[in-house]
C-alpha atoms as a PDB file:
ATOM      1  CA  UNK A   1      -7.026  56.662  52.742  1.00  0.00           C
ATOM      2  CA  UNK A   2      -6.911  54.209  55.608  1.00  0.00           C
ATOM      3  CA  UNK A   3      -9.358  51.702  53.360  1.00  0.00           C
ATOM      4  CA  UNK A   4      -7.526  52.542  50.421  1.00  0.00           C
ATOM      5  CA  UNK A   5      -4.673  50.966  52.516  1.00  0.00           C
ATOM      6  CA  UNK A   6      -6.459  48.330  53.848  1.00  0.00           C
ATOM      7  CA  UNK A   7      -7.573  47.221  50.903  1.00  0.00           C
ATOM      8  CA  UNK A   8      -4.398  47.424  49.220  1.00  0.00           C
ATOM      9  CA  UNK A   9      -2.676  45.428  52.220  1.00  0.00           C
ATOM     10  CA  UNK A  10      -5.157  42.542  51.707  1.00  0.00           C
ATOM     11  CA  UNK A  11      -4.471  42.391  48.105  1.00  0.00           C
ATOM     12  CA  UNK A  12      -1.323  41.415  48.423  1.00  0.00           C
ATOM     13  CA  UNK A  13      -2.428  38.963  51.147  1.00  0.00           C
ATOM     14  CA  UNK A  14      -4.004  37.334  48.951  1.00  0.00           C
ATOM     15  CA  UNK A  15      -1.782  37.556  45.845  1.00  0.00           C
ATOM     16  CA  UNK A  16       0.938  35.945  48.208  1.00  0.00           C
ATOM     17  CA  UNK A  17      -1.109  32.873  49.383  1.00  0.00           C
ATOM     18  CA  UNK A  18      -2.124  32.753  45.828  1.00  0.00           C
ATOM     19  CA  UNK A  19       1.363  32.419  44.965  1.00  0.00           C
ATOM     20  CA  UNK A  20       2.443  29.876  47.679  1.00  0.00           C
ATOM     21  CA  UNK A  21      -0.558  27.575  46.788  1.00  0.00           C
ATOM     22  CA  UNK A  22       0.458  27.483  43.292  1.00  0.00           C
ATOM     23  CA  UNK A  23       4.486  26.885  44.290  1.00  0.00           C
ATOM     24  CA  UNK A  24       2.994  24.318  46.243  1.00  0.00           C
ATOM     25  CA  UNK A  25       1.176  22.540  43.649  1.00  0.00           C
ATOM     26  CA  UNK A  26       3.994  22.638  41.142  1.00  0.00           C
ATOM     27  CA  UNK A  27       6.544  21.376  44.327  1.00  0.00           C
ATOM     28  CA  UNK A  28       3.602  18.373  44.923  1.00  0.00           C
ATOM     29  CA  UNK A  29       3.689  17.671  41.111  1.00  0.00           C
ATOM     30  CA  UNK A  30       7.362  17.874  40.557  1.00  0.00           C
ATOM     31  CA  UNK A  31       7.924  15.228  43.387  1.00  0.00           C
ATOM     32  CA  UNK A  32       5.083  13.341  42.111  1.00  0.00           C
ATOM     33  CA  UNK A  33       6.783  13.258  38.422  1.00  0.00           C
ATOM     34  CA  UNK A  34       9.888  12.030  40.369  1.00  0.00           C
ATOM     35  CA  UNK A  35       8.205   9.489  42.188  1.00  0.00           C
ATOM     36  CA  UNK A  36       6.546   8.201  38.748  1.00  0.00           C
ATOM     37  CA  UNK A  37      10.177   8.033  37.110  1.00  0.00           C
ATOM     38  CA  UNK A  38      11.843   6.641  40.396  1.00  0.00           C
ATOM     39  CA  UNK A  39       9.013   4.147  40.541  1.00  0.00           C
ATOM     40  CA  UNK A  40       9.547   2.988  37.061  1.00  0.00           C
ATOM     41  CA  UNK A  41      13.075   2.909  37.040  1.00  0.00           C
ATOM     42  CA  UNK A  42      13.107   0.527  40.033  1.00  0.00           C
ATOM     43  CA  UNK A  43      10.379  -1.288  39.051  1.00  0.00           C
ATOM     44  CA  UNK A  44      11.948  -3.940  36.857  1.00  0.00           C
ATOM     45  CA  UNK A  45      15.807  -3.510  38.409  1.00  0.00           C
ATOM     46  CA  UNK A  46      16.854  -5.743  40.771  1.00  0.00           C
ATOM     47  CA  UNK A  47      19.875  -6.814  42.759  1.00  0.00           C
ATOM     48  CA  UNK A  48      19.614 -10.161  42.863  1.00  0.00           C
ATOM     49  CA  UNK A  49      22.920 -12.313  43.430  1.00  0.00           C
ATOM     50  CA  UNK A  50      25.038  -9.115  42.981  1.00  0.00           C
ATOM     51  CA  UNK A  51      28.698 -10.116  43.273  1.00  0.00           C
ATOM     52  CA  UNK A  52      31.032  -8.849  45.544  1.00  0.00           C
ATOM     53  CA  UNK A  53      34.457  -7.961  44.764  1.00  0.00           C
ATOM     54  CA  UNK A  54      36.270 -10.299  47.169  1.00  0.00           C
ATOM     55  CA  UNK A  55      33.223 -13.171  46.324  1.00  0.00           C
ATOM     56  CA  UNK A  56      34.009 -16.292  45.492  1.00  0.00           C
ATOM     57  CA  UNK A  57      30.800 -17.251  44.524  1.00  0.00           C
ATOM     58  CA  UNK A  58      30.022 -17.117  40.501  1.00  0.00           C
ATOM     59  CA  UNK A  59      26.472 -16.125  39.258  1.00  0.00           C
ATOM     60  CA  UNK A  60      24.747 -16.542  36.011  1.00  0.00           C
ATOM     61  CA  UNK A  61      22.352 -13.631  35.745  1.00  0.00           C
ATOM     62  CA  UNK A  62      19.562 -13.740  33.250  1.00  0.00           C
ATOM     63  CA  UNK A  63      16.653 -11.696  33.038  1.00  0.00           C
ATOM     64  CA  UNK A  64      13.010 -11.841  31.064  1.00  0.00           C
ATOM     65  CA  UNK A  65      10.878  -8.786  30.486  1.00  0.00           C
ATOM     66  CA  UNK A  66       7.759  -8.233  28.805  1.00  0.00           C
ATOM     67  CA  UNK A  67       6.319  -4.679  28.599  1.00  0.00           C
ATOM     68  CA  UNK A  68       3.825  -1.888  26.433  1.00  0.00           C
ATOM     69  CA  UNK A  69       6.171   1.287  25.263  1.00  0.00           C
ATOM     70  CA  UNK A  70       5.040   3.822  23.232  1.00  0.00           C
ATOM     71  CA  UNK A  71       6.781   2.905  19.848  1.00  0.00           C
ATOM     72  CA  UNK A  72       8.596  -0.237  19.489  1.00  0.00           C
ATOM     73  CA  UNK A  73      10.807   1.240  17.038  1.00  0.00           C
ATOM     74  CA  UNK A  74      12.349   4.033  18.686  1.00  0.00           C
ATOM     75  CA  UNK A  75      12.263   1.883  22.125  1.00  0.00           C
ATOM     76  CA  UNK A  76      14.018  -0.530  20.257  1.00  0.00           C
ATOM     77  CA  UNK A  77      17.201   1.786  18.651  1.00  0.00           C
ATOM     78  CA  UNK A  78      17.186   3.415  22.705  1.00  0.00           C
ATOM     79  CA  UNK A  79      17.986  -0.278  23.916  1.00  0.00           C
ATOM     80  CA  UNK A  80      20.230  -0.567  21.281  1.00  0.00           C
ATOM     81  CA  UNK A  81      22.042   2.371  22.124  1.00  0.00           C
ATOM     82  CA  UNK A  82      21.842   2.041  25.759  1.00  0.00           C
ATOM     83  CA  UNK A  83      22.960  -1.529  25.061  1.00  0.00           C
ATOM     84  CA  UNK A  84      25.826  -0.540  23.133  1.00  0.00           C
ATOM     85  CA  UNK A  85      26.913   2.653  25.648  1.00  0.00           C
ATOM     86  CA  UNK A  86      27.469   0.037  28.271  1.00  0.00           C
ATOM     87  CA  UNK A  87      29.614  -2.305  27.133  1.00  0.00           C
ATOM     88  CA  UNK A  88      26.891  -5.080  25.766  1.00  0.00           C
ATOM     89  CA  UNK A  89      26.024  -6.497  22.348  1.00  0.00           C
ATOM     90  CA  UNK A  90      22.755  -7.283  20.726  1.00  0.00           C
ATOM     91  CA  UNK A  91      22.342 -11.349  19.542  1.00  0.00           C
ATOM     92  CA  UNK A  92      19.329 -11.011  18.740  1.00  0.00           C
ATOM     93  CA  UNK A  93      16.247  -8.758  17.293  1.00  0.00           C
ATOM     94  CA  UNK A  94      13.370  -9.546  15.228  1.00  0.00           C
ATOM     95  CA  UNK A  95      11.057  -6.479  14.604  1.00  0.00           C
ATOM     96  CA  UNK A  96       8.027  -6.876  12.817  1.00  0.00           C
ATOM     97  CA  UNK A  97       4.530  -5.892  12.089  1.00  0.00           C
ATOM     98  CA  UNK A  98       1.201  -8.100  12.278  1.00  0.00           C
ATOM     99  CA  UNK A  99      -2.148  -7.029  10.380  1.00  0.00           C
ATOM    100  CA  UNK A 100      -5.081  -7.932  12.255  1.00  0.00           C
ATOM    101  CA  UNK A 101      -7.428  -6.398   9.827  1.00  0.00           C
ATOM    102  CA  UNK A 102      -7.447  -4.845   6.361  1.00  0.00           C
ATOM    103  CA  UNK A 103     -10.489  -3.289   4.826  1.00  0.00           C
ATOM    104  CA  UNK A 104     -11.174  -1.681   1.706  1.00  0.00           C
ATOM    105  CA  UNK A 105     -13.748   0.490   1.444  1.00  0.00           C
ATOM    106  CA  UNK A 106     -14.386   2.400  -2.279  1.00  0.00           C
ATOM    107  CA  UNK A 107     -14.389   6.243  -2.101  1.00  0.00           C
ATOM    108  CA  UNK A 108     -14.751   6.953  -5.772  1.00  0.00           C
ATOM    109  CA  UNK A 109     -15.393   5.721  -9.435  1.00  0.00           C
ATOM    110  CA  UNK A 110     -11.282   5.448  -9.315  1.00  0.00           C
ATOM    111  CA  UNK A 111     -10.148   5.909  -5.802  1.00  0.00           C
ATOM    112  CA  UNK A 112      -9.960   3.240  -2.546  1.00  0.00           C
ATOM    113  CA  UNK A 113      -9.357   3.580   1.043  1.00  0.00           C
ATOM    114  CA  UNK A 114      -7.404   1.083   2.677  1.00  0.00           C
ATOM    115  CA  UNK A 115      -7.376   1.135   6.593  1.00  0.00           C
ATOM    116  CA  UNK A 116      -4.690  -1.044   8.388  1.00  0.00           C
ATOM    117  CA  UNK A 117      -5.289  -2.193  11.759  1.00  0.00           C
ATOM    118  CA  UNK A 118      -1.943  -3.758  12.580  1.00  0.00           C
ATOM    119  CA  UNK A 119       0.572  -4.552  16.269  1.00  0.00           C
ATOM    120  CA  UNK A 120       4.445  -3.741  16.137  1.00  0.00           C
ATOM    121  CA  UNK A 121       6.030  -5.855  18.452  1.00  0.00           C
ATOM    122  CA  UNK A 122      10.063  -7.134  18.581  1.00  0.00           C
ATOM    123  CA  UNK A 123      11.623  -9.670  20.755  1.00  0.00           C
ATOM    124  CA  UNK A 124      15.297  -8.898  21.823  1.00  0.00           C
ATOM    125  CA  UNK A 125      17.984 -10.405  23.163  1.00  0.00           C
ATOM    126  CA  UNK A 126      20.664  -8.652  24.282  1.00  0.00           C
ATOM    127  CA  UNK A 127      24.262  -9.492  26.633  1.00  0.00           C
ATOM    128  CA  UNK A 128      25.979  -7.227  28.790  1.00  0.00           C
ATOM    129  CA  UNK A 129      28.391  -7.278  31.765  1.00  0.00           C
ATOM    130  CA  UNK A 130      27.511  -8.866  34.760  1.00  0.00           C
ATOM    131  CA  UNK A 131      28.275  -5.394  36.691  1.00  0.00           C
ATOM    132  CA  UNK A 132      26.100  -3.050  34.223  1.00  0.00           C
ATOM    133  CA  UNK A 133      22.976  -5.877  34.608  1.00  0.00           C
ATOM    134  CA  UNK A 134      21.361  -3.269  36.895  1.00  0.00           C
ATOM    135  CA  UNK A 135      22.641  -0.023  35.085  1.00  0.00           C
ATOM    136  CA  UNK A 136      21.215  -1.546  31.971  1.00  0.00           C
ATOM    137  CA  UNK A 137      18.196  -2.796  33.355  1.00  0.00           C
ATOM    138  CA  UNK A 138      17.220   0.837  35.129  1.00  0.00           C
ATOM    139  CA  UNK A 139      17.817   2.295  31.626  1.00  0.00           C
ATOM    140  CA  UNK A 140      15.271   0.246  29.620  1.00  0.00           C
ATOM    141  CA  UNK A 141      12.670   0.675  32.725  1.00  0.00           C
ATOM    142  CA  UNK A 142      12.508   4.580  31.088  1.00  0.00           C
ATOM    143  CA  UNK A 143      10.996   2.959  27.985  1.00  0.00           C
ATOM    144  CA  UNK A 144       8.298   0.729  29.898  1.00  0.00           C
ATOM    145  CA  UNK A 145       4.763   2.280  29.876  1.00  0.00           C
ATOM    146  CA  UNK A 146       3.084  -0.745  31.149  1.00  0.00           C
ATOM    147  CA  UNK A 147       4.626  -4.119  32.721  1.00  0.00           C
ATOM    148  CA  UNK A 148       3.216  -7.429  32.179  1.00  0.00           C
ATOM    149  CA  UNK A 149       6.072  -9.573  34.131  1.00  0.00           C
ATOM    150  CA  UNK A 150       9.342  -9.297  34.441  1.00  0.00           C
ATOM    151  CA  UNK A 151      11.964 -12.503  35.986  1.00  0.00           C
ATOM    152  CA  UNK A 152      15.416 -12.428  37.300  1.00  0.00           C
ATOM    153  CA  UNK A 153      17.555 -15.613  38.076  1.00  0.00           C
ATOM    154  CA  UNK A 154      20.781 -16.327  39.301  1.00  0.00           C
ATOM    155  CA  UNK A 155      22.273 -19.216  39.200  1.00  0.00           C
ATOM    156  CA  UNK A 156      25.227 -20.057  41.138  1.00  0.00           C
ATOM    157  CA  UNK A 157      27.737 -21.815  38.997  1.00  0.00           C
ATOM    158  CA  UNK A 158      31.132 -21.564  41.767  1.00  0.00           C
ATOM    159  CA  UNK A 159      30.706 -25.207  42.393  1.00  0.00           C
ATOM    160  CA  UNK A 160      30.656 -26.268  38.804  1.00  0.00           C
ATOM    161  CA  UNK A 161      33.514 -23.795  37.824  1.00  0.00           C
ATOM    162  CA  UNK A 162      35.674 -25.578  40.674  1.00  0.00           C
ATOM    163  CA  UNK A 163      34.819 -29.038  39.643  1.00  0.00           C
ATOM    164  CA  UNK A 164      35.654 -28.921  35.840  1.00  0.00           C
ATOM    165  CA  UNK A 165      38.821 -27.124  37.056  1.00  0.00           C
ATOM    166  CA  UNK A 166      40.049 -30.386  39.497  1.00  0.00           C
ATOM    167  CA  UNK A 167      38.897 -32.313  36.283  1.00  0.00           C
ATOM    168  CA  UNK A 168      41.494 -30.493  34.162  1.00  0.00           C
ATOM    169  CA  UNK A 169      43.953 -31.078  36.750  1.00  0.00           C
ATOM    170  CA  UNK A 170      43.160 -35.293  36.679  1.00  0.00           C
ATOM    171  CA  UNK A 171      43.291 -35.022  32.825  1.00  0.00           C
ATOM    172  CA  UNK A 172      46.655 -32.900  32.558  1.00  0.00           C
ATOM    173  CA  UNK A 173      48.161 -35.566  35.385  1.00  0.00           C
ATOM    174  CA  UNK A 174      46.865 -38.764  33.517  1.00  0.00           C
ATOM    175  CA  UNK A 175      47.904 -37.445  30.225  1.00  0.00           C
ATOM    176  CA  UNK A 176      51.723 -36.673  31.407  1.00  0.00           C
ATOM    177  CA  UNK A 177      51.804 -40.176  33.413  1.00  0.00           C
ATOM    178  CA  UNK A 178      49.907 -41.667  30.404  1.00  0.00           C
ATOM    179  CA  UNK A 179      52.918 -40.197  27.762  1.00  0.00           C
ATOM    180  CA  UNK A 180      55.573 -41.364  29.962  1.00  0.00           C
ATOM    181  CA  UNK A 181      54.303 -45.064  29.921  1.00  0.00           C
ATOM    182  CA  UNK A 182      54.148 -45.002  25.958  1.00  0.00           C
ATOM    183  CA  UNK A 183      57.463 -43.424  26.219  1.00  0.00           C
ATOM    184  CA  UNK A 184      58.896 -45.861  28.738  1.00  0.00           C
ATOM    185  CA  UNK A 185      57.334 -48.853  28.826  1.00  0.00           C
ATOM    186  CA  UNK A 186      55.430 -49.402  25.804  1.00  0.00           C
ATOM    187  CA  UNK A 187      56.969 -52.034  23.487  1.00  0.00           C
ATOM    188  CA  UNK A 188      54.229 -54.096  21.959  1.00  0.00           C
ATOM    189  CA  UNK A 189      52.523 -52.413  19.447  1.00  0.00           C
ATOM    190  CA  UNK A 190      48.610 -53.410  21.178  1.00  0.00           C
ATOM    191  CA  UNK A 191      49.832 -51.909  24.047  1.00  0.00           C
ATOM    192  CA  UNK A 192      51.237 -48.929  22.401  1.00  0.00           C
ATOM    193  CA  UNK A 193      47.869 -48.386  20.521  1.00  0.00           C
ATOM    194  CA  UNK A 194      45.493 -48.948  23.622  1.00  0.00           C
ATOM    195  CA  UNK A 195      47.675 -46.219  25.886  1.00  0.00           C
ATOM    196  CA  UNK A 196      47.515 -44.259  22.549  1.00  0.00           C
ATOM    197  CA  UNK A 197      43.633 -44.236  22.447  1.00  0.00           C
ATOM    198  CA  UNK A 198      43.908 -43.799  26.483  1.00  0.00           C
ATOM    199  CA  UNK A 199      45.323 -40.690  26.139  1.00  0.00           C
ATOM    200  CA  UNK A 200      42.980 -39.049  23.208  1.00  0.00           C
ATOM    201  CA  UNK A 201      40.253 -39.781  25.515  1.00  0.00           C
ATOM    202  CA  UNK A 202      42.013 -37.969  28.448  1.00  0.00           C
ATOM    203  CA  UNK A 203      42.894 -35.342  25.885  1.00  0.00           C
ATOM    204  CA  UNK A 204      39.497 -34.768  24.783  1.00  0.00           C
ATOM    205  CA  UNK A 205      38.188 -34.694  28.242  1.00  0.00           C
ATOM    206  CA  UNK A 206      39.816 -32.388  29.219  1.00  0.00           C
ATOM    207  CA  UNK A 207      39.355 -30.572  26.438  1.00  0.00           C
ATOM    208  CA  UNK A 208      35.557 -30.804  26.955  1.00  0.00           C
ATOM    209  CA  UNK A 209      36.389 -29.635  30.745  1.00  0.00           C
ATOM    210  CA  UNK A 210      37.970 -26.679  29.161  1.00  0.00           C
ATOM    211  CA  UNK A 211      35.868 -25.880  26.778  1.00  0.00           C
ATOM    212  CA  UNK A 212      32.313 -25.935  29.606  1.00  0.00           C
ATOM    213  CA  UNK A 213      34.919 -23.942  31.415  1.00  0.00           C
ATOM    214  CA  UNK A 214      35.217 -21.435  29.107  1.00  0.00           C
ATOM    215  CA  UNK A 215      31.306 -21.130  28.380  1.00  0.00           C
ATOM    216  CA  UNK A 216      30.259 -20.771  32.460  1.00  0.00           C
ATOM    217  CA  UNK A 217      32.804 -18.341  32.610  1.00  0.00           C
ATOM    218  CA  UNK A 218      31.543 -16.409  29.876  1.00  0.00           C
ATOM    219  CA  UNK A 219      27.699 -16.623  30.920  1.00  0.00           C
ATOM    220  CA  UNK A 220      29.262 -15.225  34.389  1.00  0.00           C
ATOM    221  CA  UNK A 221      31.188 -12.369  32.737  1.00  0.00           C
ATOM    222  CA  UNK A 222      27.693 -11.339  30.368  1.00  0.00           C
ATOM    223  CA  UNK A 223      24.178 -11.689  31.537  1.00  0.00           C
ATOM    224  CA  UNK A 224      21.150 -12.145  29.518  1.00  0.00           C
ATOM    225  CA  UNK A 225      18.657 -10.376  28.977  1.00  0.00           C
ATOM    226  CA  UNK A 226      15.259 -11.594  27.071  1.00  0.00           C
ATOM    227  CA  UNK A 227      12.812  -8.205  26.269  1.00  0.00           C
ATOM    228  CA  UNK A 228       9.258  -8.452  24.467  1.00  0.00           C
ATOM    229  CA  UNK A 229       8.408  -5.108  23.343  1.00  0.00           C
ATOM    230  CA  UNK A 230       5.023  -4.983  22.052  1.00  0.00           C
ATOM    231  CA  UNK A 231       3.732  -1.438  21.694  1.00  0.00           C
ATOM    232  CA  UNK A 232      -0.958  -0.486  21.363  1.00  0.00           C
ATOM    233  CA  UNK A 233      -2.690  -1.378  18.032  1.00  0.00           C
ATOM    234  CA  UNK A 234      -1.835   1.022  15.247  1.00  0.00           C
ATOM    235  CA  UNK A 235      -4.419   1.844  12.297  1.00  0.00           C
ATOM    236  CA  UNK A 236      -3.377   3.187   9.207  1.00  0.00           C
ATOM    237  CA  UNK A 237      -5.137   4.691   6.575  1.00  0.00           C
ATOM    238  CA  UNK A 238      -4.102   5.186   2.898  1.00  0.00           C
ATOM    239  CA  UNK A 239      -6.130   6.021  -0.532  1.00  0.00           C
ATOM    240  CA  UNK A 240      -5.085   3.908  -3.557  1.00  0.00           C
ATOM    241  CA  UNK A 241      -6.118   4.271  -6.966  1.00  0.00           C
ATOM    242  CA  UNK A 242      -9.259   1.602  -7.441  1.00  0.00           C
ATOM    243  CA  UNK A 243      -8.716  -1.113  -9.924  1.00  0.00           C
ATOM    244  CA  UNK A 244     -10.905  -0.407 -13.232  1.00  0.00           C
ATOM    245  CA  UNK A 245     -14.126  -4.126 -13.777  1.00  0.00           C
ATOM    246  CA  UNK A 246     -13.268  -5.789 -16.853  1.00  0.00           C
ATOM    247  CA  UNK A 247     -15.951  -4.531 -18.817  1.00  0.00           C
ATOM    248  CA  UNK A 248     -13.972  -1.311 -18.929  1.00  0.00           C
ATOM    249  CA  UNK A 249     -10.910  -3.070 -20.535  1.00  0.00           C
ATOM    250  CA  UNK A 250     -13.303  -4.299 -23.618  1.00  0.00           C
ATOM    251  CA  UNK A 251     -12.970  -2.830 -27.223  1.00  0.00           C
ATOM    252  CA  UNK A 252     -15.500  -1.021 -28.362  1.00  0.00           C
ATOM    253  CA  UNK A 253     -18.575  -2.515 -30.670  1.00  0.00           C
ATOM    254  CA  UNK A 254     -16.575  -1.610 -34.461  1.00  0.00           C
ATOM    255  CA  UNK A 255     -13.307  -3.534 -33.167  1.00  0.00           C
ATOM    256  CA  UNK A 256     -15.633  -6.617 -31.765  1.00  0.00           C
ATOM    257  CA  UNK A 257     -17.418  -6.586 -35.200  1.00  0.00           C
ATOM    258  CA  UNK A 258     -14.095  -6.913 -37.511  1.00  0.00           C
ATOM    259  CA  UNK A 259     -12.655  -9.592 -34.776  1.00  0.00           C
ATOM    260  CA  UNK A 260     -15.886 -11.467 -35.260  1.00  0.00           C
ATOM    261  CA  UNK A 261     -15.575 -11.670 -39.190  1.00  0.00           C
ATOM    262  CA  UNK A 262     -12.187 -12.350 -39.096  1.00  0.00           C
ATOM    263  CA  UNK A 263     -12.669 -15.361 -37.284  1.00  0.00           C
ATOM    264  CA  UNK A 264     -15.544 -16.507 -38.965  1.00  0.00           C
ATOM    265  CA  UNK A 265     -13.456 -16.231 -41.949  1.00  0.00           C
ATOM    266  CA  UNK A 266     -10.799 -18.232 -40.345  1.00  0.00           C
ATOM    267  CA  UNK A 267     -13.017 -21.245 -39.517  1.00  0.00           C
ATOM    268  CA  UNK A 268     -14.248 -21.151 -43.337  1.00  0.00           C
ATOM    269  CA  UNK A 269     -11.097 -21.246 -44.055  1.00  0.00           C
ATOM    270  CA  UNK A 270     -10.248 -24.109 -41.387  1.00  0.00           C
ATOM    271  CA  UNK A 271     -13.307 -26.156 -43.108  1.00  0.00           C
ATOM    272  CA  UNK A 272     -12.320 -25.340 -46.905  1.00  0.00           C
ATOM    273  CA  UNK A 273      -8.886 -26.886 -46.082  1.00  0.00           C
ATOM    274  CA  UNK A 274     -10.572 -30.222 -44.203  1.00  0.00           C
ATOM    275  CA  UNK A 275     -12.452 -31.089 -47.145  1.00  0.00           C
ATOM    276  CA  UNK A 276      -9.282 -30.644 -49.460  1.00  0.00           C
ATOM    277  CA  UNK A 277      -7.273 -32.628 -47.331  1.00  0.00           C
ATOM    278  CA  UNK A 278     -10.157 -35.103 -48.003  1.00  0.00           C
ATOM    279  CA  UNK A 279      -9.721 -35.092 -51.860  1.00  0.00           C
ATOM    280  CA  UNK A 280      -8.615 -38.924 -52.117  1.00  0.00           C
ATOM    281  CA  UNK A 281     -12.113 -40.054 -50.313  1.00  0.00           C
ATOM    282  CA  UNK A 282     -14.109 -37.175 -52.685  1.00  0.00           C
ATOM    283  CA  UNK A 283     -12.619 -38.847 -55.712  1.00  0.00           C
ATOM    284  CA  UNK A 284     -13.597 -42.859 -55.060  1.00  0.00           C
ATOM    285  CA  UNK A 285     -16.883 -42.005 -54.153  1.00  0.00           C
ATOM    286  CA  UNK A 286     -17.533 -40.015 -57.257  1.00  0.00           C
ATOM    287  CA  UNK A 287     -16.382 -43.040 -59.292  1.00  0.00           C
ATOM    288  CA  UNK A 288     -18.246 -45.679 -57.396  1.00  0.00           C
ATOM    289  CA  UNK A 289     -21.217 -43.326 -57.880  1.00  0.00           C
ATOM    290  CA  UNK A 290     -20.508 -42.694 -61.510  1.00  0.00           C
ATOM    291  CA  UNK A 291     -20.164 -46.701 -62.035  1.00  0.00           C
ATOM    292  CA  UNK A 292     -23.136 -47.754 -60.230  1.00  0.00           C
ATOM    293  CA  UNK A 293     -25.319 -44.993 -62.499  1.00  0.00           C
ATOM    294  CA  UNK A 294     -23.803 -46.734 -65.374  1.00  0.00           C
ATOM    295  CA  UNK A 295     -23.573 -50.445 -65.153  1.00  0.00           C
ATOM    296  CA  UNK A 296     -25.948 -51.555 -62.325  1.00  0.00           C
ATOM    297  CA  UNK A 297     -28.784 -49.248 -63.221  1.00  0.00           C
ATOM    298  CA  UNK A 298     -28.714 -51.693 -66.655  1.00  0.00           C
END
């Protein structure tokens, strides 16, 4: 009894360091499957030039990535999505396919298999807010199975911002002093037409400062983002019903025979009607030859 019990006892020793070692190695894999997504996930984000709220600094944002997914298309309709969810807007796609080898190899008397060797790839361009850049960029790092490069920049555009708003501020002033001179002071009618084309230029600059305004503010607001998707070479195979030699698309030896004597009968025709047509020429020289028999024989 006591080895009976002994042995038992050590059974379930063993079952429970059995147990523990295997809890262990799921535990080890589970945190290295996290570590593989966290790794990704991070490994193309970035928090470069991230604004704060009370900033006063202004940041253009792009970003360029090239990577290897799994399938282009359905990577492509998640960044759409993902796009979308967020707040952005795609500008750009262009999805397409690109053979690198076709060969046909016969099978059958009527039967040929084609194999495909082809790359899907798609270049996208895509804006979104300047605060989901990360968000957005964490979210397409799920779809990456292999990164070739990816670039951030940030360009700081505050300066730029302030100085085409000081230039609206010139232009409005000028124009309003400008108006008030025609208004005023303007009498002859060269001097009415030169502060005239004065102020369409001052108009139109500051129009222009308006407009490059407008466009930095907007490039601050959305950031840009530039993917190439490009996914491993894809061969497809597909039988196809062989084209038939031309020799198989000849009529048989009766049908040849009855072609052949109708067109032998058309050229007699053809020469039958040449010599009629020659009738006038038949006729003289049978008289000349008729006349020369007669009187120049004698």
């Amino acid at each position: 009894m006591k080895t009976i019990a002994k042995l038992g006892l050590t059974s379930l020793v063993i079952i429970a360091l059995l147990f523990s070692c295997k809890k262990a190695d799921y535990a080890s894999g589970e945190e290295a499957a996290d570590y593989k997504t966290t790794a990704d996930s991070t490994a193309i984000s970035s928090s470069a030039a991230v604004e704060k709220k009370d900033s006063k600094q202004k940041f253009i944002r792009t970003a360029d990535i090239k990577f290897k997914v799994k399938n282009v298309v359905k990577s492509t309709y998640a960044i759409e999505n993902a796009t979308q969810k967020f707040g952005g807007f795609v500008t750009y796609t262009n999805l397409q396919s690109n053979i690198q080898d076709q060969i046909k190899t016969k099978i059958s008397q009527d039967s040929t298999l084609e194999t495909t060797k082809y790359t899907v790839e798609n270049n996208i361009t895509i804006r979104v807010p300047n605060t989901q850049l990360d968000t957005v960029i964490k979210t397409i790092a799920k779809q990456i199975d292999f990164l070739d490069f990816r670039i951030i920049k940030a360009d700081d555009v505050s300066l730029k911002l302030l100085a085409n708003q000081l230039s609206q501020k010139r232009s409005i002033t000028t124009e309003k002093r400008v108006e008030k001179a025609i208004d005023s002071k303007g009498k002859k009618i060269n001097d009415i037409i030169e502060a005239e084309n004065t102020l369409a230029n001052q108009k139109e600059a500051n129009d222009n400062s308006t407009i490059d305004n407008l466009s930095l503010q907007d490039q601050v607001n959305f950031s840009t983002i530039t993917l190439q998707l490009y996914q491993n070479e894809t061969i497809r195979q597909e039988i196809m019903a062989s084209e038939k030699e031309s020799a198989a698309y000849k009529p048989n030896l009766g049908i040849q025979i009855i072609d052949a004597l109708k067109s032998g009968w058309y050229i007699l025709e053809a020469i039958f009607v040449f010599f009629i047509n020659l009738w006038p020429f038949i006729l003289i020289g049978l008289g000349a030859f008729f006349l020369y028999k007669k009187f120049l024989k004698k």
